[in-house]
Protein backbone atom coordinates (compact mmCIF):
# COMPACT_ATOMS: atom_id res chain seq x y z
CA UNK A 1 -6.12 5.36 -14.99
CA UNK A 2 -4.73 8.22 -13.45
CA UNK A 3 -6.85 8.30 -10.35
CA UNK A 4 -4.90 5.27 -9.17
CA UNK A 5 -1.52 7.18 -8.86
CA UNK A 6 -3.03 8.84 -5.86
CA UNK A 7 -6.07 7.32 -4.97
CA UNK A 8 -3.99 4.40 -3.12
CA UNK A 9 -3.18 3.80 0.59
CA UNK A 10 -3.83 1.95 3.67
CA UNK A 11 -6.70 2.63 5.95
CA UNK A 12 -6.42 4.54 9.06
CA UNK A 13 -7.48 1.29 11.23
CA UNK A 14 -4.23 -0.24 9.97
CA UNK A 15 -2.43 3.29 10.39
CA UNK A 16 -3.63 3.60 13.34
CA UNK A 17 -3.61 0.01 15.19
CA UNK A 18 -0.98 -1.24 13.42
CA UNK A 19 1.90 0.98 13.17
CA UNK A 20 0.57 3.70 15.65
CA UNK A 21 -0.17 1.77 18.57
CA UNK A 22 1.67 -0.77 17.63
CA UNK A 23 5.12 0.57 16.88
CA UNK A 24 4.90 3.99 18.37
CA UNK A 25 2.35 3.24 21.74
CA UNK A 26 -0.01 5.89 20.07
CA UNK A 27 -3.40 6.05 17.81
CA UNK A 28 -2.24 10.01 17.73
CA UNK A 29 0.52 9.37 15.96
CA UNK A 30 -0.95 6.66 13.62
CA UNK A 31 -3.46 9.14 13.02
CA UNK A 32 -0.77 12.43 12.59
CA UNK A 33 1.16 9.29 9.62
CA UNK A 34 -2.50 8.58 8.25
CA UNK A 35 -2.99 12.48 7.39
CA UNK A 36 -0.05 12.79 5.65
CA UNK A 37 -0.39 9.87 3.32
CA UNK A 38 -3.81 11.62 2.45
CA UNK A 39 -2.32 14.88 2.28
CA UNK A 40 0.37 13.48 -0.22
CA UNK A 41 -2.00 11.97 -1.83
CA UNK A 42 -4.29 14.87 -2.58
CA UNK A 43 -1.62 17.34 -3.14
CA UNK A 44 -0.68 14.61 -6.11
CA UNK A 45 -4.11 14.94 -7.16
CA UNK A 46 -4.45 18.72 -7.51
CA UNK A 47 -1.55 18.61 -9.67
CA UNK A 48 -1.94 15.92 -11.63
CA UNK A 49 -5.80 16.23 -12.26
CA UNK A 50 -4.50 19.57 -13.67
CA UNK A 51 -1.71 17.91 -16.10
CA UNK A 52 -4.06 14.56 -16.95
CA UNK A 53 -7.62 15.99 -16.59
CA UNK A 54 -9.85 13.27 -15.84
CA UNK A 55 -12.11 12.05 -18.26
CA UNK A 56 -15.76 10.59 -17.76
CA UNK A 57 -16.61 7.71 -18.80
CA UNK A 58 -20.71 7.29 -19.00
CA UNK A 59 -21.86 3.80 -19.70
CA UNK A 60 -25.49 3.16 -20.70
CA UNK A 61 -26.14 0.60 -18.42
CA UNK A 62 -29.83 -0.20 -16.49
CA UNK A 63 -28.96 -0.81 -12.87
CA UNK A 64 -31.30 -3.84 -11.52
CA UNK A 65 -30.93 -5.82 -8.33
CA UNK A 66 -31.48 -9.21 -8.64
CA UNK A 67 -30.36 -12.26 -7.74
CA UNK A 68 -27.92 -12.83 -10.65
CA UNK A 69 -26.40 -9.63 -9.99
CA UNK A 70 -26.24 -10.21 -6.23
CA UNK A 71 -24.50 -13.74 -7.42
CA UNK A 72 -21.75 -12.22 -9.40
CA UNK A 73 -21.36 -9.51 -6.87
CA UNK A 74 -20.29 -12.41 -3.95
CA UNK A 75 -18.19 -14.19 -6.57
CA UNK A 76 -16.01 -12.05 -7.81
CA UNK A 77 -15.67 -10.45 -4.51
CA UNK A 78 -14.42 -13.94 -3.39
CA UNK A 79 -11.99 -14.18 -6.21
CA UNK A 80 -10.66 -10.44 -5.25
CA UNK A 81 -9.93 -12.31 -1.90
CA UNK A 82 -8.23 -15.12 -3.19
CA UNK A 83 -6.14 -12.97 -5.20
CA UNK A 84 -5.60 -10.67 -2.34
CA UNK A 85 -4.61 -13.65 -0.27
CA UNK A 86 -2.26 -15.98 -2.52
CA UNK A 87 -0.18 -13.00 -2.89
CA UNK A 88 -0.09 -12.44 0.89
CA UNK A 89 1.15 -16.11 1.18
CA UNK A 90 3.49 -15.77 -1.88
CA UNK A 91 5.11 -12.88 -0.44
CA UNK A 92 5.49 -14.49 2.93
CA UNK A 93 7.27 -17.74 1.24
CA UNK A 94 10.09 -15.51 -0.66
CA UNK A 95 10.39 -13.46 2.79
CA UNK A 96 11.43 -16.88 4.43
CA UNK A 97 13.27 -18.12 1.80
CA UNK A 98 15.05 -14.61 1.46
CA UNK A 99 15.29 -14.80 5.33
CA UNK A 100 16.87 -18.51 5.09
CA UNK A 101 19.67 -17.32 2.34
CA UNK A 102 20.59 -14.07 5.09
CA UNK A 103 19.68 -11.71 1.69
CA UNK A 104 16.71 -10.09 3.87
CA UNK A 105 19.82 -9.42 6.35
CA UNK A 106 22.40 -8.35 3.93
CA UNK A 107 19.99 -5.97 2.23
CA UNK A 108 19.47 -4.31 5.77
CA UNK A 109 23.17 -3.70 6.52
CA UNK A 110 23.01 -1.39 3.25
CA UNK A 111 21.17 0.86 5.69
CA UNK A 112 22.29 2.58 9.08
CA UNK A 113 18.79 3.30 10.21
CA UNK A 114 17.01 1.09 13.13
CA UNK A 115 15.60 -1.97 12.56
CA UNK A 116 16.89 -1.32 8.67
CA UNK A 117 15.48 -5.32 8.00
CA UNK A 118 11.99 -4.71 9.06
CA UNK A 119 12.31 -1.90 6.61
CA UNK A 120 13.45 -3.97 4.42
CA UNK A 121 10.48 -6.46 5.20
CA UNK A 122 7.99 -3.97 5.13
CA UNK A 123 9.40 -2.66 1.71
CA UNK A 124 8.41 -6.25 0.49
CA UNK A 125 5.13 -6.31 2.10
CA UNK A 126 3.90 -3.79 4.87
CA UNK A 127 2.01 -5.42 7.70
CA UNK A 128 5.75 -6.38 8.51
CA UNK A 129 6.54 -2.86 9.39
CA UNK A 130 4.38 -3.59 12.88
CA UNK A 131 7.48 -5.75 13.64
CA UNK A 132 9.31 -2.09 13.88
CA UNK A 133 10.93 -2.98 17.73
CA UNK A 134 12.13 0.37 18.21
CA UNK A 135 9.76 3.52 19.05
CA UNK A 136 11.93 6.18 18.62
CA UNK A 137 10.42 9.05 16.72
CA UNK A 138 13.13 9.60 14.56
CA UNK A 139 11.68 6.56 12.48
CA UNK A 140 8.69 8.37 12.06
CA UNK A 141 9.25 9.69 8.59
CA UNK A 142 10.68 6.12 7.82
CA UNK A 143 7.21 4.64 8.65
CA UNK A 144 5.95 7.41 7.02
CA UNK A 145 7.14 7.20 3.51
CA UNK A 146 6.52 3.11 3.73
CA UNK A 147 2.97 3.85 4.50
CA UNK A 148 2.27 6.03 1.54
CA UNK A 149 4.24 3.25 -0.93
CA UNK A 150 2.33 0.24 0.29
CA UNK A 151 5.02 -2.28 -0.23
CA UNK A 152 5.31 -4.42 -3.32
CA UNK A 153 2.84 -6.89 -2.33
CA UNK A 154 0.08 -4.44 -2.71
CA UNK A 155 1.51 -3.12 -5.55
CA UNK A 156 1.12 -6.52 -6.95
CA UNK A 157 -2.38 -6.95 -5.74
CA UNK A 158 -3.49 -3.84 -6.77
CA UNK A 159 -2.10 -5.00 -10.54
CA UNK A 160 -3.92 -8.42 -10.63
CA UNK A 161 -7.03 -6.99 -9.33
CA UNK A 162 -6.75 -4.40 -11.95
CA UNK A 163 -5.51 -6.31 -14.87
CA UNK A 164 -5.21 -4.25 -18.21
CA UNK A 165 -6.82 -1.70 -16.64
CA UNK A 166 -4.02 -0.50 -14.44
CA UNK A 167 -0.42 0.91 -16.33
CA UNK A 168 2.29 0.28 -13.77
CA UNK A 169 4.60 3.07 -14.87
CA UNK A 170 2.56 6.23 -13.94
CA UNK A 171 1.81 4.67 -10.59
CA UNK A 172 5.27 3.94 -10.12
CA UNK A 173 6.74 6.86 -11.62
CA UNK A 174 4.01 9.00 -8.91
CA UNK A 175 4.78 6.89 -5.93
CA UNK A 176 8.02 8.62 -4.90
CA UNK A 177 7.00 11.93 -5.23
CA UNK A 178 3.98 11.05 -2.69
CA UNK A 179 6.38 9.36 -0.57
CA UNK A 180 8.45 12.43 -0.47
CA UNK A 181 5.78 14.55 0.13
């Protein structure tokens, strides 16, 4: 349970495509963002492995291969995606329904930074932050800190996939201080 406060973050092909070459015309500096999610992440870690030390859990269970276990393996891999996927579309239905109202827009004149409703956007979901129109490095921390949050949408997913087995509170109370870091 408390592996999932910093064992969390995207991939550095979406780091790295996405926002680095896509927002900022560099892999490099997808790559420089990527390393400091998973430096947040693991400086988290050392501390908090130290507070909430990490407990084994051994289960007596025979590992086979078989059919049936090859069978459940594709299934509920497939319901993972739907999951995964209904809350991508969900997401992308309040974003145009927030977009319709002008709330996505009012929420983005709070801020004074550049491109403040992508931000906005990407808080909600975070394959928006590749919409990020303006390169300037001074975003860079901006893209930074939304990288190492996720968004709300993964969040979400990351809940549903999880079920009882995930408490939201640690996570969230842990997210902003890897965010800062």
């Amino acid at each position: 349970k408390t592996m999932i406060c910093f064992c969390f973050g995207a991939g550095p092909g979406f780091i790295g495509s996405g926002i680095g070459l896509a927002v900022f015309g560099s892999i490099r500096v997808g790559m420089i963002i990527f390393i400091s999610c998973a430096l947040s992440n693991l400086m988290l870690a050392a501390v908090m492995c130290r507070i909430f030390k990490p407990k084994i859990e051994k289960e007596d269970t025979h590992l086979r291969f078989d059919s049936q276990i090859l069978t459940d393996s594709v299934l509920s891999a497939g319901r993972s995606l739907l999951i995964v996927c209904v809350f991508i579309v969900f997401f992308s239905t309040v974003m145009s329904v927030l977009d319709h109202y002008g709330i996505i827009g009012q929420l983005g004149s709070i801020f004074t930074i550049p491109n403040s409703e992508t931000f906005v956007r990407a808080f909600l979901e975070i394959s928006n932050i590749t919409r990020v129109s303006n390169n300037s490095f001074e975003i860079l921390p901006l893209a930074a800190v939304m990288c190492s949050f996720g968004g709300i949408c993964v969040i979400l997913q990351v809940k549903a996939l999880t079920g009882k087995r995930f408490d939201l509170m640690p996570f969230l109370l842990t997210r902003p201080i890897c965010c800062a870091l």
